[in-house]
N, C-alpha and C. Protein backbone atom coordinates (compact mmCIF):
# COMPACT_ATOMS: atom_id res chain seq x y z
N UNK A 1 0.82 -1.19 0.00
CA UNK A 1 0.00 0.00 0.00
C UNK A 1 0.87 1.26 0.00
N UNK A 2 2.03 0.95 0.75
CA UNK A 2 2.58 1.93 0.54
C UNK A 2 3.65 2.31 -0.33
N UNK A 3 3.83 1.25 -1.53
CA UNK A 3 4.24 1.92 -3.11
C UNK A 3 3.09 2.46 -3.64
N UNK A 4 1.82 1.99 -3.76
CA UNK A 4 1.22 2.81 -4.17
C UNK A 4 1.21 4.42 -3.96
N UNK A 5 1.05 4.70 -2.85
CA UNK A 5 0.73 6.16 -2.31
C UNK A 5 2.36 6.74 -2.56
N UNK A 6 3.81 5.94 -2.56
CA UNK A 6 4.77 6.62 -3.11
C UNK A 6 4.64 7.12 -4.90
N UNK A 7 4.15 6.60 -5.43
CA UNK A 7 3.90 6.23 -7.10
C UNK A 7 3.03 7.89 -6.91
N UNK A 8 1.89 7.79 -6.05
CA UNK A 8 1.04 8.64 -6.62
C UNK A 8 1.79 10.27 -5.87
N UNK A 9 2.18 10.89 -5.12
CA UNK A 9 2.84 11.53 -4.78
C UNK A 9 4.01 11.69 -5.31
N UNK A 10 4.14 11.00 -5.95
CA UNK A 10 6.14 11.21 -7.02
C UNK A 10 5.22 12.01 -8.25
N UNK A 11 4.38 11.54 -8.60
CA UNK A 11 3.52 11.69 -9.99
C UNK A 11 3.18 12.93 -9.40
N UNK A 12 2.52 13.28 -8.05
CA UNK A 12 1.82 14.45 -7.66
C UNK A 12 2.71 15.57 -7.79
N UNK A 13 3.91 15.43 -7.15
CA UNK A 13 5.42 16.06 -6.91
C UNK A 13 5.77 16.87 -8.40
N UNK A 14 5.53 15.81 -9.62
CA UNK A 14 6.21 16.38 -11.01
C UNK A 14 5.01 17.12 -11.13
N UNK A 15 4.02 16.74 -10.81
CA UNK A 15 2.76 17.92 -11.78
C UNK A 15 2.73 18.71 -10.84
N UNK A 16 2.89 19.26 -9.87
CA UNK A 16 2.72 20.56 -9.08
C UNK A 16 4.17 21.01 -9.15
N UNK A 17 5.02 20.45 -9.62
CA UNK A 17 6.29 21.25 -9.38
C UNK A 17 6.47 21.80 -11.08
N UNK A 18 5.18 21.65 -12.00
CA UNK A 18 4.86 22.51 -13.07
C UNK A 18 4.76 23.64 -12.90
N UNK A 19 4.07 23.72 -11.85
CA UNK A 19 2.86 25.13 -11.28
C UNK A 19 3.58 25.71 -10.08
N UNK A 20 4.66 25.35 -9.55
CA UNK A 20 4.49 25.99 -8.33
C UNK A 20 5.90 25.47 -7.87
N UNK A 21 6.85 26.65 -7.77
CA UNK A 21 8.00 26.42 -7.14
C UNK A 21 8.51 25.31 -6.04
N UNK A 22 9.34 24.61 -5.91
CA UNK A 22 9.84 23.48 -4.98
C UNK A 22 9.90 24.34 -3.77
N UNK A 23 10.63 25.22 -3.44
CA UNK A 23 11.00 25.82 -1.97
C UNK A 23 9.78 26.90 -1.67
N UNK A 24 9.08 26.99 -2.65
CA UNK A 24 7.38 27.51 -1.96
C UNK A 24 6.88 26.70 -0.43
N UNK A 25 6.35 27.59 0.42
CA UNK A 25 6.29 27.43 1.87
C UNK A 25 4.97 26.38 1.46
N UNK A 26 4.22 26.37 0.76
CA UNK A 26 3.03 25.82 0.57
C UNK A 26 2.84 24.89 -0.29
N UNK A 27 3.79 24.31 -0.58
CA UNK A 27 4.41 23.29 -1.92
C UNK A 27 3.54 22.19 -1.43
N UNK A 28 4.35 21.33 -0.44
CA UNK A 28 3.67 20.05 0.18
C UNK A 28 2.16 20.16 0.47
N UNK A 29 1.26 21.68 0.94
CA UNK A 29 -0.37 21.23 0.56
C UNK A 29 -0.67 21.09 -0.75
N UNK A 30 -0.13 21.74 -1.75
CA UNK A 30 -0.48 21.90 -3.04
C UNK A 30 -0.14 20.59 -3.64
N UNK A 31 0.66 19.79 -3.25
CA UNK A 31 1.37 18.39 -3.99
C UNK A 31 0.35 17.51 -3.17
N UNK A 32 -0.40 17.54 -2.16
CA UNK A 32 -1.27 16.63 -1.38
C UNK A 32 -2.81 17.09 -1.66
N UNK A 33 -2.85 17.96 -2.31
CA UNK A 33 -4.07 18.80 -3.09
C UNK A 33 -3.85 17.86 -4.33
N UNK A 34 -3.23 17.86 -5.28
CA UNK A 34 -2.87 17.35 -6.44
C UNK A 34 -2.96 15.70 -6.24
N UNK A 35 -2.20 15.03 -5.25
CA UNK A 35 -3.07 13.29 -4.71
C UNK A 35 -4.06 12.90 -4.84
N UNK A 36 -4.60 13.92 -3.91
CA UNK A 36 -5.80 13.37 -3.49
C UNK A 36 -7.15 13.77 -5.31
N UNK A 37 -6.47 14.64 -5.80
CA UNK A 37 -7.05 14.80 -7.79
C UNK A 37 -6.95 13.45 -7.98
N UNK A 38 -5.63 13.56 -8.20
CA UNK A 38 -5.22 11.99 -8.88
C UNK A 38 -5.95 10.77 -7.83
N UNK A 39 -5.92 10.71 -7.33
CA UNK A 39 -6.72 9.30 -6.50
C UNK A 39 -8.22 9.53 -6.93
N UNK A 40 -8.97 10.36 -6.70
CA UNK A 40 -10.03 10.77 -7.32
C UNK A 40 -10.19 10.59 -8.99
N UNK A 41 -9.74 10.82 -9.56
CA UNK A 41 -9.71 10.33 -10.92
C UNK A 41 -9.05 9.04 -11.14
N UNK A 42 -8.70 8.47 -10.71
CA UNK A 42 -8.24 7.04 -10.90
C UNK A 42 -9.66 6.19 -10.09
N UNK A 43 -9.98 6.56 -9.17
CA UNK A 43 -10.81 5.54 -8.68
C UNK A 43 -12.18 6.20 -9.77
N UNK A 44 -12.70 7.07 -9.90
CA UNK A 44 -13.30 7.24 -11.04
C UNK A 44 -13.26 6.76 -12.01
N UNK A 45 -12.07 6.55 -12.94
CA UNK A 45 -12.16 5.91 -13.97
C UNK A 45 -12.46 4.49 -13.83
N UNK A 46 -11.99 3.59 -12.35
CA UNK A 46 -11.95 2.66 -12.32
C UNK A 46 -13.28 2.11 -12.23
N UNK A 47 -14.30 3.25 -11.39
CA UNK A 47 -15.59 2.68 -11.28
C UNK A 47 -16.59 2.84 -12.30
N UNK A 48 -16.58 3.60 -13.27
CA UNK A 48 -16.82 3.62 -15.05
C UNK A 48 -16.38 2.94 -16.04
N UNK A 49 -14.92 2.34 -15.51
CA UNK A 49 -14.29 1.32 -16.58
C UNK A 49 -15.48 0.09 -17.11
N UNK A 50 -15.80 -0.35 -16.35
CA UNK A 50 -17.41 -1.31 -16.53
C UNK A 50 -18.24 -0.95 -18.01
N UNK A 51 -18.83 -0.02 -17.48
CA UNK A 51 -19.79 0.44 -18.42
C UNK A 51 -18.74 0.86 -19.89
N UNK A 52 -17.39 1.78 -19.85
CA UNK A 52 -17.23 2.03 -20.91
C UNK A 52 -16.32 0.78 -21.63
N UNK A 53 -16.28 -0.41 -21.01
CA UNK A 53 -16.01 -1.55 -21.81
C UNK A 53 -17.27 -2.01 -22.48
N UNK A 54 -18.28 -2.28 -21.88
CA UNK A 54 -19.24 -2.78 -22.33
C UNK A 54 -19.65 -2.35 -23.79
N UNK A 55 -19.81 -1.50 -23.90
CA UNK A 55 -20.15 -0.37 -25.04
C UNK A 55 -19.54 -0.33 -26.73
């Protein structure tokens, strides 16, 4: 469980460190803002994957 949540926070890390400086005081909410996206859209897709196979 906990490669997963490293995987998704490394991934979180590169896409907020698009937007928003590394030594920004507010980096780490914005990169745990950006997780919790990505976990949200992954379990989303996962619970639609169903239906848009079917189709």
């Amino acid at each position: 469980m906990s490669a997963v949540f490293r995987i998704v926070f490394i991934v979180a890390g590169a896409i907020t460190a698009l937007f928003v400086a590394r030594d920004a005081l507010n980096f780490t909410i914005i990169q745990t803002f950006v997780a919790v996206l990505l976990v949200t859209a992954i379990v989303g897709v996962g619970s639609f994957w169903g239906q848009w196979r079917k189709t």
